[in-house]
PDB file of N, CA and C in Angstrom:
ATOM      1  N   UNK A   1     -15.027 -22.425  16.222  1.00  0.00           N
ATOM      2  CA  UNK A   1     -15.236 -21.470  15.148  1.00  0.00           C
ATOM      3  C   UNK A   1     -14.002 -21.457  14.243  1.00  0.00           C
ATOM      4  N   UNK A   2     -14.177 -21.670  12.959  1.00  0.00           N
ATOM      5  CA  UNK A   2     -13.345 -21.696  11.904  1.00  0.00           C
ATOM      6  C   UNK A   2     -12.809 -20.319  11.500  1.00  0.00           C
ATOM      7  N   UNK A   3     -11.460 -20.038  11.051  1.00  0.00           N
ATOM      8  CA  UNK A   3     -10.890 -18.834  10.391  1.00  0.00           C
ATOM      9  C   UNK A   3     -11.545 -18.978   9.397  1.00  0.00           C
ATOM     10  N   UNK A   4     -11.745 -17.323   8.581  1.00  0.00           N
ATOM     11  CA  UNK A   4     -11.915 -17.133   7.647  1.00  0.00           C
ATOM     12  C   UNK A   4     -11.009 -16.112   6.618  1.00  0.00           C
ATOM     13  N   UNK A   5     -10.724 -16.856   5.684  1.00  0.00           N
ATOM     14  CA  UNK A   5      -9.793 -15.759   5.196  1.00  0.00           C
ATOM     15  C   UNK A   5     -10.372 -15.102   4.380  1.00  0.00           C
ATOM     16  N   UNK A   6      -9.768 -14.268   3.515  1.00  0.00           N
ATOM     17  CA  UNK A   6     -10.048 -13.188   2.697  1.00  0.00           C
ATOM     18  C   UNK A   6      -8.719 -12.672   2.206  1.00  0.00           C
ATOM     19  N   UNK A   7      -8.929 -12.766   0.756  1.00  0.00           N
ATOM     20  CA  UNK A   7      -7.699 -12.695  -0.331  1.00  0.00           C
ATOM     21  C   UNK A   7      -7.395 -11.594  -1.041  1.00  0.00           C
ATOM     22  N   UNK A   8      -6.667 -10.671  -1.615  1.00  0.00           N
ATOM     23  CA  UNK A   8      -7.079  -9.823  -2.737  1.00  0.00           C
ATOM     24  C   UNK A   8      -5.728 -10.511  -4.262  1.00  0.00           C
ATOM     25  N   UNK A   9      -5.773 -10.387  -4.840  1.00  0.00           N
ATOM     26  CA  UNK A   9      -5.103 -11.256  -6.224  1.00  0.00           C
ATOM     27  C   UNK A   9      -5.028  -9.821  -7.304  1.00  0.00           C
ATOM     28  N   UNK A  10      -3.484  -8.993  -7.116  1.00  0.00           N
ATOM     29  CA  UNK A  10      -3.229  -7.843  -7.899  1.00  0.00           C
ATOM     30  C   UNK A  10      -2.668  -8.884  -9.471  1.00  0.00           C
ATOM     31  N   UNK A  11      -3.249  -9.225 -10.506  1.00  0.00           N
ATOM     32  CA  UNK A  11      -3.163  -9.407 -11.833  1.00  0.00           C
ATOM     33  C   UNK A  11      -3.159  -8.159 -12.649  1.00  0.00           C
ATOM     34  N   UNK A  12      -1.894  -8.543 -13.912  1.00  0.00           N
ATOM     35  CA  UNK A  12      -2.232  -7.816 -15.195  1.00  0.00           C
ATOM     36  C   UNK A  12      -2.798  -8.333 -16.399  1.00  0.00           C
ATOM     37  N   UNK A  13      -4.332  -8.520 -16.534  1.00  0.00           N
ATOM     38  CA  UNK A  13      -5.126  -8.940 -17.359  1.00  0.00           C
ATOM     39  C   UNK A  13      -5.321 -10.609 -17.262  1.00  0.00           C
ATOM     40  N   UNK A  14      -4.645 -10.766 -18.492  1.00  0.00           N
ATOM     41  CA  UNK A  14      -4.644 -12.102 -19.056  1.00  0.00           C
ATOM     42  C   UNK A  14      -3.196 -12.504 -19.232  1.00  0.00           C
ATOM     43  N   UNK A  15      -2.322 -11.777 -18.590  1.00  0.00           N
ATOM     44  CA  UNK A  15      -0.680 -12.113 -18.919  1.00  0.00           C
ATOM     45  C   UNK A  15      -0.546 -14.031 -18.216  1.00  0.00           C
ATOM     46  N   UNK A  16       0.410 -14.352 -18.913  1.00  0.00           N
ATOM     47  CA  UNK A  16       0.673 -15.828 -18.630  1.00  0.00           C
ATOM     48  C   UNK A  16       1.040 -15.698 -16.992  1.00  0.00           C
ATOM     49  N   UNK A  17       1.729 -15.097 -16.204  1.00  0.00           N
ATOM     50  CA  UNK A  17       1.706 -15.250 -14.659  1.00  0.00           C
ATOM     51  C   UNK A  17       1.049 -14.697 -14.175  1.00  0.00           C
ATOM     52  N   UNK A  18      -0.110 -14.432 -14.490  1.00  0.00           N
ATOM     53  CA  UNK A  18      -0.882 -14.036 -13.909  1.00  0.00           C
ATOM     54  C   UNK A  18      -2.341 -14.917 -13.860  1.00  0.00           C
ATOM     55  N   UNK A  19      -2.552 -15.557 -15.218  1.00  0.00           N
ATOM     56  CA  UNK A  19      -3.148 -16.992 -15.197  1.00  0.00           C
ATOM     57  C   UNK A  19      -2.446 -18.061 -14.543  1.00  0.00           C
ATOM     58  N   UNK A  20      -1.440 -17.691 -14.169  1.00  0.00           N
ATOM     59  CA  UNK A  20      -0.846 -18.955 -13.454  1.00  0.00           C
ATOM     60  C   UNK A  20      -1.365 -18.614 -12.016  1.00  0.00           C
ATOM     61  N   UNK A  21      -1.040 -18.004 -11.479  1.00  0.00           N
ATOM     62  CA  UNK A  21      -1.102 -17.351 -10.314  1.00  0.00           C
ATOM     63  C   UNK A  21      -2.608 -17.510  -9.664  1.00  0.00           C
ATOM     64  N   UNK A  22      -3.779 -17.201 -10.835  1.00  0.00           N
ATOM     65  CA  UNK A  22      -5.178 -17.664 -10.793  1.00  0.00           C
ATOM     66  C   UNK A  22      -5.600 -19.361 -10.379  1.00  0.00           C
ATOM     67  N   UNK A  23      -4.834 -20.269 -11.520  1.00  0.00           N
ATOM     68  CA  UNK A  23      -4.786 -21.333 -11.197  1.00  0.00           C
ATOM     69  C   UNK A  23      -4.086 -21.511  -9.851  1.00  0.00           C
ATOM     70  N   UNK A  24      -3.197 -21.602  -9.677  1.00  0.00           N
ATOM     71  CA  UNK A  24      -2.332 -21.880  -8.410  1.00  0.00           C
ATOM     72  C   UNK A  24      -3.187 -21.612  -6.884  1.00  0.00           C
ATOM     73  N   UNK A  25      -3.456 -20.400  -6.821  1.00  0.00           N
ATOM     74  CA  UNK A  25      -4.458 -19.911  -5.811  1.00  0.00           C
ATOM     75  C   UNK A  25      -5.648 -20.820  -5.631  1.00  0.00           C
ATOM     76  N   UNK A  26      -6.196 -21.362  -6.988  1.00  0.00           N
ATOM     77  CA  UNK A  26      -7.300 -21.820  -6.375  1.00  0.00           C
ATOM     78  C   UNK A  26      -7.307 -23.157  -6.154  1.00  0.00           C
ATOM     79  N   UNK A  27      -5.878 -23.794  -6.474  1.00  0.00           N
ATOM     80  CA  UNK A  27      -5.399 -24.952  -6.154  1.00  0.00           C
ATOM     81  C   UNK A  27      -5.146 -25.201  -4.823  1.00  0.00           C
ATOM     82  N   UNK A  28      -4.506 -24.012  -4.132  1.00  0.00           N
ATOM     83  CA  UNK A  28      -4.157 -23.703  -2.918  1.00  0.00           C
ATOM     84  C   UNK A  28      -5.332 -23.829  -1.741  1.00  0.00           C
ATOM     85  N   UNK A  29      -6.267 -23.363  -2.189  1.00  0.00           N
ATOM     86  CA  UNK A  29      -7.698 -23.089  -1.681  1.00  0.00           C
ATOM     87  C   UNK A  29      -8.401 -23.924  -1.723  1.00  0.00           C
ATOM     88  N   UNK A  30      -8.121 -25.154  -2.655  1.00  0.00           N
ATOM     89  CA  UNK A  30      -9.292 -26.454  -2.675  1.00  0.00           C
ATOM     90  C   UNK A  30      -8.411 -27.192  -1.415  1.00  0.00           C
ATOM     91  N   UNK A  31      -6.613 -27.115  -1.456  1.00  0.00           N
ATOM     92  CA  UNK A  31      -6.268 -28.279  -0.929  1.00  0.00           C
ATOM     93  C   UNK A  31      -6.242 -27.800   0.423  1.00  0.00           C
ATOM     94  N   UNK A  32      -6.227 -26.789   0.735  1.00  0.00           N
ATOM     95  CA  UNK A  32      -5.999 -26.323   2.164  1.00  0.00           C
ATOM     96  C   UNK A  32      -6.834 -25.716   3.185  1.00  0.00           C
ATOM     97  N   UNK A  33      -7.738 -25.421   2.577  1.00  0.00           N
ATOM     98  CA  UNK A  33      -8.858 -24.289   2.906  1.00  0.00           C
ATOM     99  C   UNK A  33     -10.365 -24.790   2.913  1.00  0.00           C
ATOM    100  N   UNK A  34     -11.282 -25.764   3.352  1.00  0.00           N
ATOM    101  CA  UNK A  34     -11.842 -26.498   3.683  1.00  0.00           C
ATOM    102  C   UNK A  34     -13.488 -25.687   3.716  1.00  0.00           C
ATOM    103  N   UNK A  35     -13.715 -24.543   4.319  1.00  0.00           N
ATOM    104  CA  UNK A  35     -14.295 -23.414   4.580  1.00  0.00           C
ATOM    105  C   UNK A  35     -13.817 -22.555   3.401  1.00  0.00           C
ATOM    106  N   UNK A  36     -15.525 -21.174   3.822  1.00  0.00           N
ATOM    107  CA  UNK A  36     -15.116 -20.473   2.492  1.00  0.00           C
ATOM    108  C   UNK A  36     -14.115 -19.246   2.689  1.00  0.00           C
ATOM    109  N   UNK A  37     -13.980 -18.710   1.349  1.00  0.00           N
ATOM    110  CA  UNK A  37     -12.820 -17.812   1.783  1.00  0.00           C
ATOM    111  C   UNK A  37     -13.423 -16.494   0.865  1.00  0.00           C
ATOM    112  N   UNK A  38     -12.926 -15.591   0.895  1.00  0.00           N
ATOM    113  CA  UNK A  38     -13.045 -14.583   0.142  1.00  0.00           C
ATOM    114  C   UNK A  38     -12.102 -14.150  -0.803  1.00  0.00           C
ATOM    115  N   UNK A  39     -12.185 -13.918  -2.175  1.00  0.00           N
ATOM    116  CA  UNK A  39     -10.904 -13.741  -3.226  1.00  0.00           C
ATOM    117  C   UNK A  39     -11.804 -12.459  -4.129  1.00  0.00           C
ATOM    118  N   UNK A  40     -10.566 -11.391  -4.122  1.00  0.00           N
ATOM    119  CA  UNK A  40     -11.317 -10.417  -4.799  1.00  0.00           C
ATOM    120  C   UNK A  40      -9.823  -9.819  -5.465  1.00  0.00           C
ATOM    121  N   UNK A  41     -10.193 -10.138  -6.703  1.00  0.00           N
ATOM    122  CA  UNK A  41      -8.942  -9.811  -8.334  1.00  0.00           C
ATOM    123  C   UNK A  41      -9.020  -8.716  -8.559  1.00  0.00           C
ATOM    124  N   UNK A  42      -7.772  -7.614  -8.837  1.00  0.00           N
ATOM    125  CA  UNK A  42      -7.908  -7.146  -9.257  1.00  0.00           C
ATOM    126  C   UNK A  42      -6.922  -6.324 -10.199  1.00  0.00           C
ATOM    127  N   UNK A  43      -7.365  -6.673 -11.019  1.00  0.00           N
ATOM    128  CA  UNK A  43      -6.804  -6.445 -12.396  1.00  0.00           C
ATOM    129  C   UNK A  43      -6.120  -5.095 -12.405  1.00  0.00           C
ATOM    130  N   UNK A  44      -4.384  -4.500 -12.271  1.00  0.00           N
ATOM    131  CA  UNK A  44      -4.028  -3.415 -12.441  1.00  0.00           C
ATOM    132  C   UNK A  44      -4.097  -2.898 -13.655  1.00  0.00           C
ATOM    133  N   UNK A  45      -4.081  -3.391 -15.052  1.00  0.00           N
ATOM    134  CA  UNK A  45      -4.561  -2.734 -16.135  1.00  0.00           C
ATOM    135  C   UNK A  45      -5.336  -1.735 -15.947  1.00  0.00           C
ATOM    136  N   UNK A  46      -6.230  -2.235 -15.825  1.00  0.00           N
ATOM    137  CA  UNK A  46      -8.095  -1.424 -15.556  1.00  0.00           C
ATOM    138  C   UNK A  46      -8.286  -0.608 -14.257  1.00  0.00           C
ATOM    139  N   UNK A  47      -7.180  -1.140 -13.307  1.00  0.00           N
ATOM    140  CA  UNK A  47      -7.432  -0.145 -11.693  1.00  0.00           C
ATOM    141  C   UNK A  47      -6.167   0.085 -11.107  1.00  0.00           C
ATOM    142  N   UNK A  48      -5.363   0.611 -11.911  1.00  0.00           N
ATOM    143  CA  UNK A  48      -4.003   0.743 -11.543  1.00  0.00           C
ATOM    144  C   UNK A  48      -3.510   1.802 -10.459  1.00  0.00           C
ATOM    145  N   UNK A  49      -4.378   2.633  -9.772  1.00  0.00           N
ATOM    146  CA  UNK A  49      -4.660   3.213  -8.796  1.00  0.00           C
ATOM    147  C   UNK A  49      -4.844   2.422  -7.404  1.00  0.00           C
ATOM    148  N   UNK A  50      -5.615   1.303  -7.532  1.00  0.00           N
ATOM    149  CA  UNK A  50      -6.129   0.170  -6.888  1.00  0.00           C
ATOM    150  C   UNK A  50      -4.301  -0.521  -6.217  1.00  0.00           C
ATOM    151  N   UNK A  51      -3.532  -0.850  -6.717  1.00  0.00           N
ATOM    152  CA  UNK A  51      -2.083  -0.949  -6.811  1.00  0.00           C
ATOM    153  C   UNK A  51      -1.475  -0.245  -6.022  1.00  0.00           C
ATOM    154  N   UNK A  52      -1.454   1.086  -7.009  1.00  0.00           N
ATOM    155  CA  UNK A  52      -0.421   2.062  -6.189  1.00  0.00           C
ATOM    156  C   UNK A  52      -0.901   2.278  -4.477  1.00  0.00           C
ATOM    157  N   UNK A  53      -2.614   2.615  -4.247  1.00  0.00           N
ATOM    158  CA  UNK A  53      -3.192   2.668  -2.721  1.00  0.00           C
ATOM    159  C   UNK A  53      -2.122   1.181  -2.246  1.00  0.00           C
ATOM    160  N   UNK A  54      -1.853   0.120  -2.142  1.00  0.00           N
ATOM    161  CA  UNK A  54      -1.304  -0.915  -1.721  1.00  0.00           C
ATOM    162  C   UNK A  54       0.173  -1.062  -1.757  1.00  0.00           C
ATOM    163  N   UNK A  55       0.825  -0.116  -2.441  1.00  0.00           N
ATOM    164  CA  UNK A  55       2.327  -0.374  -3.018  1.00  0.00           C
ATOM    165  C   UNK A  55       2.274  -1.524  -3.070  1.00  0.00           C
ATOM    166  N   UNK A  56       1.941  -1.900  -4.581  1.00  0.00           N
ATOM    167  CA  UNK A  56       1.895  -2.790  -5.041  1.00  0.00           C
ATOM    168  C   UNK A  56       2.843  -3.028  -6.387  1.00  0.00           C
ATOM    169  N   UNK A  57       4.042  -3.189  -6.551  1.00  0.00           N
ATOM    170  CA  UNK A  57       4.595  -2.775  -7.963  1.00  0.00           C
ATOM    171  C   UNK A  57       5.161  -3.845  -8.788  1.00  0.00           C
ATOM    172  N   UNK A  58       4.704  -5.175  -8.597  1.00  0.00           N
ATOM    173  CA  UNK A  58       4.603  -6.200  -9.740  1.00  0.00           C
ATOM    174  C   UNK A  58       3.515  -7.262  -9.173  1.00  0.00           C
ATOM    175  N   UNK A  59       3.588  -7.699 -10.923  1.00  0.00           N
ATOM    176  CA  UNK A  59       1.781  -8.494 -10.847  1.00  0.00           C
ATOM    177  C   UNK A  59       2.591 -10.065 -11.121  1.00  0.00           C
ATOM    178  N   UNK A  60       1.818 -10.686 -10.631  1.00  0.00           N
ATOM    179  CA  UNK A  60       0.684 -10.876  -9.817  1.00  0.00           C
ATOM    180  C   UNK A  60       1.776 -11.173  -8.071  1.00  0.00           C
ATOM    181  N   UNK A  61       0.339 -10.014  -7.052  1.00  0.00           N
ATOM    182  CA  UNK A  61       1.102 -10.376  -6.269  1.00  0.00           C
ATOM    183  C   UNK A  61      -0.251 -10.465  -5.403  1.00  0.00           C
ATOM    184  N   UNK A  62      -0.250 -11.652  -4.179  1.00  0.00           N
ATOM    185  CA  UNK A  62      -1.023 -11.753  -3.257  1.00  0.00           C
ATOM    186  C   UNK A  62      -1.434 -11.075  -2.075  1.00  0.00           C
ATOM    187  N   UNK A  63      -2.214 -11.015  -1.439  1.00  0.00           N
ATOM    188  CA  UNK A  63      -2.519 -10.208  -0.242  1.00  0.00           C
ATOM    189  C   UNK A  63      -3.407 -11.203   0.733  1.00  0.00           C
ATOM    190  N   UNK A  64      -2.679 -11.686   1.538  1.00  0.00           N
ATOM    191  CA  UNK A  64      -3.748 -12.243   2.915  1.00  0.00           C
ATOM    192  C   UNK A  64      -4.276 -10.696   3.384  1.00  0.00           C
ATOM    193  N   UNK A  65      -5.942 -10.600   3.481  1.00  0.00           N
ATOM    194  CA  UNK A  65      -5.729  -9.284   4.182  1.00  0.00           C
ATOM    195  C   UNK A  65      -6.270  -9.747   5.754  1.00  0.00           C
ATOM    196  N   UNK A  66      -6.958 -11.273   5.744  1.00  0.00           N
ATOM    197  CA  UNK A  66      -7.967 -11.417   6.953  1.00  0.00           C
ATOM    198  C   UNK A  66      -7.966 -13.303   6.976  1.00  0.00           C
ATOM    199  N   UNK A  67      -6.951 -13.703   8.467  1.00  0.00           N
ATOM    200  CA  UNK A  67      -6.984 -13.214   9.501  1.00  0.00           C
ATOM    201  C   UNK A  67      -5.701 -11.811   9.307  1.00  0.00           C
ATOM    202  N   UNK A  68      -5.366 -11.153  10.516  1.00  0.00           N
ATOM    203  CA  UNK A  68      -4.366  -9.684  10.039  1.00  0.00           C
ATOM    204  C   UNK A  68      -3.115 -10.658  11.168  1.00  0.00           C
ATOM    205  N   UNK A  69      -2.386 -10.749  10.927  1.00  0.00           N
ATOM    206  CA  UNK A  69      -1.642  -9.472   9.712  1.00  0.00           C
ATOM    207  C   UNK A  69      -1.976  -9.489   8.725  1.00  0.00           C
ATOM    208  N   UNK A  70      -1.540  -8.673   7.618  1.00  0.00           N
ATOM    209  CA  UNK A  70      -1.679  -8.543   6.614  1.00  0.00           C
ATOM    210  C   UNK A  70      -0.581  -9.355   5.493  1.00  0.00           C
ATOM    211  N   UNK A  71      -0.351 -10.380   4.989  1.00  0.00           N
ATOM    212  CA  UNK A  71       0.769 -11.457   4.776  1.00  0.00           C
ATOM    213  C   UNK A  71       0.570 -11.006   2.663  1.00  0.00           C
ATOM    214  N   UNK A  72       2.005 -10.913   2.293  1.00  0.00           N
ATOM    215  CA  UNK A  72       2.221 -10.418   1.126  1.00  0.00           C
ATOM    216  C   UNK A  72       2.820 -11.494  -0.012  1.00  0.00           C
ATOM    217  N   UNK A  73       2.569 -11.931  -0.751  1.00  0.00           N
ATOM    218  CA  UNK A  73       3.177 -13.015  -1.332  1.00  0.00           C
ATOM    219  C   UNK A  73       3.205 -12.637  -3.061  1.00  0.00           C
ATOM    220  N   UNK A  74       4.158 -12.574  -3.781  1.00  0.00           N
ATOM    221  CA  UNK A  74       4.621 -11.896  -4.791  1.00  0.00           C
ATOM    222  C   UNK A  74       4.983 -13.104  -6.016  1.00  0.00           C
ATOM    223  N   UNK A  75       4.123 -13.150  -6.778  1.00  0.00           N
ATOM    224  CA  UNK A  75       4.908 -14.017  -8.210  1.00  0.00           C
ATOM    225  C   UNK A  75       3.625 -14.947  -8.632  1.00  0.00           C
ATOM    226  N   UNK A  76       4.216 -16.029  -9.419  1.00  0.00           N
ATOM    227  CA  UNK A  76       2.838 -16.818  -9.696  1.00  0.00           C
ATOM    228  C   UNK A  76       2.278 -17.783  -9.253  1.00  0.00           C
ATOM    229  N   UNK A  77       2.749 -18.124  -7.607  1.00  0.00           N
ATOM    230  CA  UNK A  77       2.275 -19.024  -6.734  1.00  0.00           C
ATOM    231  C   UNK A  77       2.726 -20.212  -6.843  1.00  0.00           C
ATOM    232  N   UNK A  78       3.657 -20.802  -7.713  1.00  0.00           N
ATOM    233  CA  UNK A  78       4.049 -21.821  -8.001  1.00  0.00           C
ATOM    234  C   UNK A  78       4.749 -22.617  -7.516  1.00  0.00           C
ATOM    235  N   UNK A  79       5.345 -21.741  -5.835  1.00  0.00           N
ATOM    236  CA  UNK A  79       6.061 -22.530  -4.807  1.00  0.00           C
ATOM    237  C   UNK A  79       5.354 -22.895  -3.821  1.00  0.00           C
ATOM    238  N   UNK A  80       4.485 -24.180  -3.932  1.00  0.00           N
ATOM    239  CA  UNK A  80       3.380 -23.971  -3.279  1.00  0.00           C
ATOM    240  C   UNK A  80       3.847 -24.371  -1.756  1.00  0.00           C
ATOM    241  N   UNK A  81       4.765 -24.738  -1.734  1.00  0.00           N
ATOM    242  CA  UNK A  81       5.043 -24.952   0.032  1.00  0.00           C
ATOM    243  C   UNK A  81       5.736 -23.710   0.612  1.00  0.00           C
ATOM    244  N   UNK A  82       6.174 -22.596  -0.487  1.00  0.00           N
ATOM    245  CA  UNK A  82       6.415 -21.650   0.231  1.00  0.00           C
ATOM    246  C   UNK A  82       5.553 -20.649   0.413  1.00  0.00           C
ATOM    247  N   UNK A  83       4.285 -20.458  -0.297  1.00  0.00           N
ATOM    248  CA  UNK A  83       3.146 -19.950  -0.663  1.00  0.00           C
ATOM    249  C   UNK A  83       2.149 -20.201   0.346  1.00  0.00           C
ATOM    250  N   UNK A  84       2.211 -21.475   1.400  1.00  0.00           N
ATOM    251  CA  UNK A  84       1.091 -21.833   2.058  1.00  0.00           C
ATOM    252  C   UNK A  84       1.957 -21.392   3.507  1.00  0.00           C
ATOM    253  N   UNK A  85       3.099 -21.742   3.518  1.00  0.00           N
ATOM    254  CA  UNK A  85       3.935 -20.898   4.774  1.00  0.00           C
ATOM    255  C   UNK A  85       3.535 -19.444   5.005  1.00  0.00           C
ATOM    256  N   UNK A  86       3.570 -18.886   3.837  1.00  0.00           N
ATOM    257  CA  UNK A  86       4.456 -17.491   3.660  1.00  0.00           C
ATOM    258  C   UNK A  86       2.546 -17.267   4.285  1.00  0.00           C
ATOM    259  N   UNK A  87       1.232 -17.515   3.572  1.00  0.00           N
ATOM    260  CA  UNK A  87       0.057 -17.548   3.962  1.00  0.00           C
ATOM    261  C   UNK A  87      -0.557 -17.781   5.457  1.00  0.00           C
ATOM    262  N   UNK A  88       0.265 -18.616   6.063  1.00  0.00           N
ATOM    263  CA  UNK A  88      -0.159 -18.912   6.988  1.00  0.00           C
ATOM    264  C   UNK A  88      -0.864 -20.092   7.387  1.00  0.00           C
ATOM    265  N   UNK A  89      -0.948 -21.014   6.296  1.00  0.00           N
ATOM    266  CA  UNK A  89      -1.926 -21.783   5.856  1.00  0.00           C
ATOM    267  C   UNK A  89      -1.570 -23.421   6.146  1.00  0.00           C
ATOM    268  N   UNK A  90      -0.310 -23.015   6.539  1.00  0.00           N
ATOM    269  CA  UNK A  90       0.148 -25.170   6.302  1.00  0.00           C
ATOM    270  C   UNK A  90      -0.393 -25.559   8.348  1.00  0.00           C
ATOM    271  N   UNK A  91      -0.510 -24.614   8.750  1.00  0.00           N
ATOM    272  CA  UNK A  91      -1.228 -25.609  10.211  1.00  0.00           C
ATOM    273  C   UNK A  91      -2.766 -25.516   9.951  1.00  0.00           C
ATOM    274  N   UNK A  92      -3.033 -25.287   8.744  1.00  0.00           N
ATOM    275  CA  UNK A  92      -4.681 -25.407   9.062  1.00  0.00           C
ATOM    276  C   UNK A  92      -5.076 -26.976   8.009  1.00  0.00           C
ATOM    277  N   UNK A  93      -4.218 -27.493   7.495  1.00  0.00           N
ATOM    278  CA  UNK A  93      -4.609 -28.990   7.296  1.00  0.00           C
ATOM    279  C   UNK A  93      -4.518 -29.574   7.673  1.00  0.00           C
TER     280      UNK A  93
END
């Protein structure tokens, strides 16, 4: 039986690291992640409440929420070997 993860992706709108951060993730997810996963964005502009429930206080920042722990990864994903560590993710290729 395969892990399944499940993502949440705190973005502010359309800001440039935060489109990065979009790309990057799902770069992350084609090369590593084989099975499906769950990714659910959410935009602090529009749900900035959504944030604060998480202490969440800069965008874009990641959330492994599942398998748990709960693994936190902060910026625009662009270190991708520290991004798949920090995830949990480099023994599953």
């Amino acid at each position: 039986m395969s892990v399944v993860y499940s993502f949440r992706l705190y973005v502010s709108g359309d800001a440039p690291n935060s489109l990065k951060a979009r790309s990057n993730l799902a770069a992350i997810i084609e090369e590593y992640l084989d099975e499906g996963c769950t990714i659910e964005e959410v935009d602090t502009l529009k749900f900035p409440g959504r944030a604060m429930e998480e202490h969440v206080l800069v965008t874009p920042t990641l959330l492994r929420l599942h398998p748990l722990p709960v693994r936190r990864v902060v910026g625009n994903l662009s270190e991708r070997k520290s991004v798949v560590e920090a995830l949990g993710l480099a023994q599953t290729s």
